[in-house]
Protein backbone atom coordinates (compact mmCIF):
# COMPACT_ATOMS: atom_id res chain seq x y z
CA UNK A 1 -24.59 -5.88 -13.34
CA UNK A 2 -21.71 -7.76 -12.66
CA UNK A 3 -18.42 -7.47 -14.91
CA UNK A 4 -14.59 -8.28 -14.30
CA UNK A 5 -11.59 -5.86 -14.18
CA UNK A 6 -8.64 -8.04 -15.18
CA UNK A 7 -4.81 -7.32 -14.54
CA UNK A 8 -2.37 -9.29 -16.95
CA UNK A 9 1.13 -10.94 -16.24
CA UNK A 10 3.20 -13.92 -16.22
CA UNK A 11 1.49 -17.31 -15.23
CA UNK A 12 1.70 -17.24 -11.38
CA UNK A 13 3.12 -14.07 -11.12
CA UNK A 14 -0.28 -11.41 -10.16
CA UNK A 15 -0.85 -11.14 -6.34
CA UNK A 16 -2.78 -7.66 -5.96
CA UNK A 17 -1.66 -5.72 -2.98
CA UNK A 18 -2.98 -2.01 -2.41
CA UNK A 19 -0.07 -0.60 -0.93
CA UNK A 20 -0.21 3.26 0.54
CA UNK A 21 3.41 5.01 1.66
CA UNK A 22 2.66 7.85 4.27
CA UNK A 23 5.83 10.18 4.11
CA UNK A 24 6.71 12.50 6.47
CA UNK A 25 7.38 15.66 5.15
CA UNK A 26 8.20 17.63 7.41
CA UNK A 27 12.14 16.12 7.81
CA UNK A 28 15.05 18.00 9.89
CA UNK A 29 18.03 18.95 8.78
CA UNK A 30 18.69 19.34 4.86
CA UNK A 31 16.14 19.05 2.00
CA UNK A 32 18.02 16.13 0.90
CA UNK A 33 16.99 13.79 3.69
CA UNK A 34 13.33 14.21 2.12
CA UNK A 35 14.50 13.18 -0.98
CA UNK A 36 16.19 9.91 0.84
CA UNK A 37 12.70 9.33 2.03
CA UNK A 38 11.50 9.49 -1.85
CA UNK A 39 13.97 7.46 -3.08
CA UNK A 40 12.82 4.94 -0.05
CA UNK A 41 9.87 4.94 -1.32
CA UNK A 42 10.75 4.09 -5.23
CA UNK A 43 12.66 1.35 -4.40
CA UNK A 44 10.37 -0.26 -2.30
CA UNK A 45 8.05 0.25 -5.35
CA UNK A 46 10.48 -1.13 -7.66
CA UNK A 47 11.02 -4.52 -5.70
CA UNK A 48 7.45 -4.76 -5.21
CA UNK A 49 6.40 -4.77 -8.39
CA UNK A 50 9.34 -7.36 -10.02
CA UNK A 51 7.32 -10.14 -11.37
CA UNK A 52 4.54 -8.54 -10.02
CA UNK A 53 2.01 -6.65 -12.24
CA UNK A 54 -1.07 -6.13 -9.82
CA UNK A 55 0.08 -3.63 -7.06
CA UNK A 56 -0.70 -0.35 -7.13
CA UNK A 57 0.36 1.98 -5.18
CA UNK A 58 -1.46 5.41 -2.90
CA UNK A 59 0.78 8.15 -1.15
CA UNK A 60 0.00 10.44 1.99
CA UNK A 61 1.95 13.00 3.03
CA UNK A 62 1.45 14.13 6.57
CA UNK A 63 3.00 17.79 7.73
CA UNK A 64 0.24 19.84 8.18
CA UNK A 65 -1.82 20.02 6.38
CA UNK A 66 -2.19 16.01 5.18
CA UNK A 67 -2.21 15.82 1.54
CA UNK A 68 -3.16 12.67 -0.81
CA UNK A 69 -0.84 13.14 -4.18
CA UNK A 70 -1.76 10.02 -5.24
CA UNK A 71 -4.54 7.25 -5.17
CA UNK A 72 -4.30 3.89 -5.64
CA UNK A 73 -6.66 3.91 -8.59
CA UNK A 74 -4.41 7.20 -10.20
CA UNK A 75 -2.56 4.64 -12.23
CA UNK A 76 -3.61 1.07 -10.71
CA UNK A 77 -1.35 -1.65 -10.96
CA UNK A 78 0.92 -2.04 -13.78
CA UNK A 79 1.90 1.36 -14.23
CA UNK A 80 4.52 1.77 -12.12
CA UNK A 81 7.05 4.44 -14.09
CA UNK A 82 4.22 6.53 -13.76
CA UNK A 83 4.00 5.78 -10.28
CA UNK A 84 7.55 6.27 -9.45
CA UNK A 85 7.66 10.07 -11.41
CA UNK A 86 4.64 10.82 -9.34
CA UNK A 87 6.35 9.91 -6.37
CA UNK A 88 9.39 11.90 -7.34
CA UNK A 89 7.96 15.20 -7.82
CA UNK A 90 6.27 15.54 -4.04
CA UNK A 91 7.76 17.98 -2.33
CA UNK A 92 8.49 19.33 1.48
CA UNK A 93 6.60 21.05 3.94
CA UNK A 94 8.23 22.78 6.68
CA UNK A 95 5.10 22.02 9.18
CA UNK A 96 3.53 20.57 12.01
CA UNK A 97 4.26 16.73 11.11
CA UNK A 98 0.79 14.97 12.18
CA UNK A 99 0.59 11.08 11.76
CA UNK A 100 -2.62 10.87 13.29
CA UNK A 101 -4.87 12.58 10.46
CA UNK A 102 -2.63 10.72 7.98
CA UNK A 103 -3.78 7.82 9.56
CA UNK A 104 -7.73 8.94 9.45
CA UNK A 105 -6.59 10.00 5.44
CA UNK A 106 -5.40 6.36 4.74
CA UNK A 107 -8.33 4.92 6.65
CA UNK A 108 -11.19 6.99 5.52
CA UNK A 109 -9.91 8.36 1.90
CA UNK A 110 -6.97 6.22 0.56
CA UNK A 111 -8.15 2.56 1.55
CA UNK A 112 -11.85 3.14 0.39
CA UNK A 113 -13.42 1.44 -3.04
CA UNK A 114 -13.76 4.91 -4.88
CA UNK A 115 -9.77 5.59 -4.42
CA UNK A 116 -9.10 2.25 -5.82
CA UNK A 117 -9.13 -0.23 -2.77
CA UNK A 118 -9.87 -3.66 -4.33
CA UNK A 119 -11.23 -6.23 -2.37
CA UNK A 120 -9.65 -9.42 -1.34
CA UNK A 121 -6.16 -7.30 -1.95
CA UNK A 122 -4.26 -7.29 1.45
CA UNK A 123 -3.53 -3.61 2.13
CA UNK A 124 -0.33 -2.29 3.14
CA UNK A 125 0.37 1.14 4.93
CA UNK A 126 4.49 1.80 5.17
CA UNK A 127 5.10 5.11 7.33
CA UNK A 128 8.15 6.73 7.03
CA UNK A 129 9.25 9.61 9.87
CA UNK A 130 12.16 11.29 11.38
CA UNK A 131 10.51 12.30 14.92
CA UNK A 132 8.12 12.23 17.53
CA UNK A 133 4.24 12.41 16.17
CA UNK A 134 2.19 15.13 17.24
CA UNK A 135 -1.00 14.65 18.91
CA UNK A 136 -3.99 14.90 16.59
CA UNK A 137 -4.93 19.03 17.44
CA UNK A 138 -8.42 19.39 19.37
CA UNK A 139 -10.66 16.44 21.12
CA UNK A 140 -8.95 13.68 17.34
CA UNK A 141 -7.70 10.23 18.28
CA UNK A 142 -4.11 9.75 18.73
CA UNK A 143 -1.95 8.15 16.01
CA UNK A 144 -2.07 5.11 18.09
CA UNK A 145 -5.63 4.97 18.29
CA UNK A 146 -6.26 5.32 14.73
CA UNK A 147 -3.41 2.67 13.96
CA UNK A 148 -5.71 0.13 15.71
CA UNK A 149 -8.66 0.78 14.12
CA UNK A 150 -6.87 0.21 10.97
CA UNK A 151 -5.67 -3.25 11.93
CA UNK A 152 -8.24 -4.15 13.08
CA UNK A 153 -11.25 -3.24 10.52
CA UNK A 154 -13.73 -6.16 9.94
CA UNK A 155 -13.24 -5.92 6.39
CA UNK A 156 -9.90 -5.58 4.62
CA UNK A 157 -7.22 -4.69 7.82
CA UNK A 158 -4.93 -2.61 7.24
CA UNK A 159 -1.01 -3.91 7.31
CA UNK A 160 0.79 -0.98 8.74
CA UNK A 161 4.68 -1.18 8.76
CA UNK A 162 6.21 1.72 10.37
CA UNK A 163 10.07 2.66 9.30
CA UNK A 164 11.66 5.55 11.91
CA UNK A 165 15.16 7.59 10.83
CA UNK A 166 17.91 8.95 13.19
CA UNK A 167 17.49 9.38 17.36
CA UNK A 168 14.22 11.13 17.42
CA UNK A 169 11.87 9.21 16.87
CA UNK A 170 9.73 7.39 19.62
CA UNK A 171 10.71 3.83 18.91
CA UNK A 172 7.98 2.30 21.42
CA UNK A 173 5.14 4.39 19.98
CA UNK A 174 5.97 3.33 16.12
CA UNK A 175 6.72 -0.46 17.44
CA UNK A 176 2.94 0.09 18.86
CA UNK A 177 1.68 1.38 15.66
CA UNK A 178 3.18 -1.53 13.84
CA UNK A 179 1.43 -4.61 12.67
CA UNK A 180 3.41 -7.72 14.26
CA UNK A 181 6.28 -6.10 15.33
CA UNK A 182 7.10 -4.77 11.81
CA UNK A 183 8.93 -1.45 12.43
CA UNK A 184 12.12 -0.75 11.40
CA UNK A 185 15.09 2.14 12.25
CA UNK A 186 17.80 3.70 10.45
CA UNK A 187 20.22 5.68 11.97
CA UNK A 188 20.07 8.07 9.49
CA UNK A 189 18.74 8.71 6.03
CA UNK A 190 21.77 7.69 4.51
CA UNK A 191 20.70 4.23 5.95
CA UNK A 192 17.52 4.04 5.10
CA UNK A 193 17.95 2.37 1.73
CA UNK A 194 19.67 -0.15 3.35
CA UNK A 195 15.39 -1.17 4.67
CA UNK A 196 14.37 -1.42 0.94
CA UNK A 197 15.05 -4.99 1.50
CA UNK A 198 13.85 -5.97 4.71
CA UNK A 199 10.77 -4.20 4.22
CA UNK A 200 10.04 -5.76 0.91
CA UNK A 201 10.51 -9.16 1.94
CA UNK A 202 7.96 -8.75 4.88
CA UNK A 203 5.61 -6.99 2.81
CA UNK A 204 5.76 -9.95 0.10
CA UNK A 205 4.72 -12.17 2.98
CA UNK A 206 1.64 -10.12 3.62
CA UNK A 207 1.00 -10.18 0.29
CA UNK A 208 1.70 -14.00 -0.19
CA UNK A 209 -1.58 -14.37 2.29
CA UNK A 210 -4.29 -12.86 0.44
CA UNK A 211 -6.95 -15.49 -0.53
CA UNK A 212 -5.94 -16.77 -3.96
CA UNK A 213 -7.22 -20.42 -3.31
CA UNK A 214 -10.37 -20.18 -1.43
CA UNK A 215 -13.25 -21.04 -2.88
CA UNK A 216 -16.65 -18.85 -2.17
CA UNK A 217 -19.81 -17.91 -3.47
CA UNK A 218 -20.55 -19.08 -7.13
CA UNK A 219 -21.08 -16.48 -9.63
CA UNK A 220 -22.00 -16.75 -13.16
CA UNK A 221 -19.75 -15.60 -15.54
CA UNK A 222 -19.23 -15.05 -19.75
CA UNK A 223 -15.30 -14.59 -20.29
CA UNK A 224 -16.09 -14.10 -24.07
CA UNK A 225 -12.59 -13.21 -24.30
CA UNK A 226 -10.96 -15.92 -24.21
CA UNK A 227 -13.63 -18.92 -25.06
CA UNK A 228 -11.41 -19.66 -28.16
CA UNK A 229 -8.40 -20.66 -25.69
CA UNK A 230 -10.66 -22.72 -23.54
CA UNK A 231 -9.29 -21.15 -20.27
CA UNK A 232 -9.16 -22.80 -17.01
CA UNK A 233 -11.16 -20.56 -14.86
CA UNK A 234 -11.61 -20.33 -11.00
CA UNK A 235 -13.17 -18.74 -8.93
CA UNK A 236 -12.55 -17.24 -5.49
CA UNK A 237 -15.15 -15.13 -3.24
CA UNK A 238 -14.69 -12.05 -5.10
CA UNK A 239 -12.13 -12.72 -7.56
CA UNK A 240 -11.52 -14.84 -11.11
CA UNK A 241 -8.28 -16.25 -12.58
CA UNK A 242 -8.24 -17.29 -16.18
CA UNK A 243 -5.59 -19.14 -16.72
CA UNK A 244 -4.85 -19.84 -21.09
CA UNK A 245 -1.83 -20.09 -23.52
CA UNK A 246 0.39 -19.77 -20.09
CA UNK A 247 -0.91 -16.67 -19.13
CA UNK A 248 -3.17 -15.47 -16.01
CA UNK A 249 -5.74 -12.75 -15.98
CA UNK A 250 -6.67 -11.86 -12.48
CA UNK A 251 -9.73 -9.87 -11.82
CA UNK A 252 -12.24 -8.54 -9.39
CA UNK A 253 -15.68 -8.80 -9.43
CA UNK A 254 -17.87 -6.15 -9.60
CA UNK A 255 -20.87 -7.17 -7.82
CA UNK A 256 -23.38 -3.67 -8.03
């Protein structure tokens, strides 16, 4: 059976993005610098989701051992006060910090159809740390290894942008981790929502290329909906826009 989720907004203004944040929680120094890596995080949210109503948003947090607080289908897209409060309440782990298994958790768990990855939405990892990774324990890849097989996945790569705070990090291993050179350093926390920026315009332009004007496979479908409006519709390999009244609904298709 085939059906159509649909995500609402402003004519022109829904380009879906699944975008997962893994946090490092196991920061030096003062609590507080975790919190500077939460409200990191809630910006970037914020700016991502201006005149934007179809990103949604998955978290991993990797001391040891890796958690998943939230999925990208916990809220979807458009819900992102409940996103942000979610995001607010994590909390600190004095542990072994282990970007590796995050890595296999965003792969394997967080980037997967049943925890909300959509198809045809670009995916976006953003790491945030404050030091050196620790090898994966026993015979696991290494963070570096799992990075590229999450670029480089036949279907739906992952975008991995990699932001490092203060002097101990290893900038050549998260520039190698990176996607196209996109890492980024702060000197220290204070700094890092100074990034918010940077890192949202460069994740925009990821998002700008997913494939909202090829045409693919033709599928036959009712949008009862909206026959009264007569609705431009078109179609895309796994994805519809109805455009009516100066409004767009953007949806996937369901194809099981």
């Amino acid at each position: 059976m085939k059906h159509i989720v649909f995500y609402s907004s402003l004519a022109g203004q829904c380009q879906p993005a699944d975008v997962v944040f893994l946090i490092d929680n196991t920061v030096t120094g003062d609590v507080s610098n975790f919190q500077l890596e939460i409200d990191f995080a809630i910006n970037t949210t914020r700016r991502l989701t201006e005149n934007n109503d179809c990103v949604q948003f998955g978290v991993v947090l990797f001391g040891t051992p890796i958690q998943s607080p939230l999925f990208l289908n916990t809220y979807g897209p458009n819900a992102v006060t409940a996103t942000i409060n979610d995001i607010r309440a994590l909390g600190t782990r004095n542990t072994q910090r282990n970007l590796a298994e995050a890595l296999t958790e965003a792969i394997d768990v967080q980037f997967t159809p049943q925890n909300g990855d959509r198809p045809g939405a670009p995916n976006i990892a953003i790491i945030i740390t404050d030091g050196t990774t620790n090898p994966n324990p026993g015979t696991g890849p290494s963070a570096l290894q799992e990075a590229t097989r999450a670029k480089t996945r036949s279907q739906d790569p992952i975008n991995i942008f990699t932001v490092g705070v203060n002097g101990n990090i290893d900038r050549a291993e998260l520039q190698a981790i990176s996607s196209n050179n996109q890492a980024y350093v702060a000197t220290d926390f204070t700094q890092l929502n100074g990034l918010v920026g940077t890192v949202t315009q460069a994740a925009r332009q990821v998002i700008a290329t997913g494939p909202s004007t090829q045409t693919g496979n033709d599928v036959n479908v009712q949008v009862s909906c909206c026959k009264p409006f007569m609705p431009q519709v078109t179609m895309h390999k796994r994805s519809i826009k109805v455009q009516s009244l100066g409004y767009t609904w953007f949806g996937f298709l369901d194809l099981s």
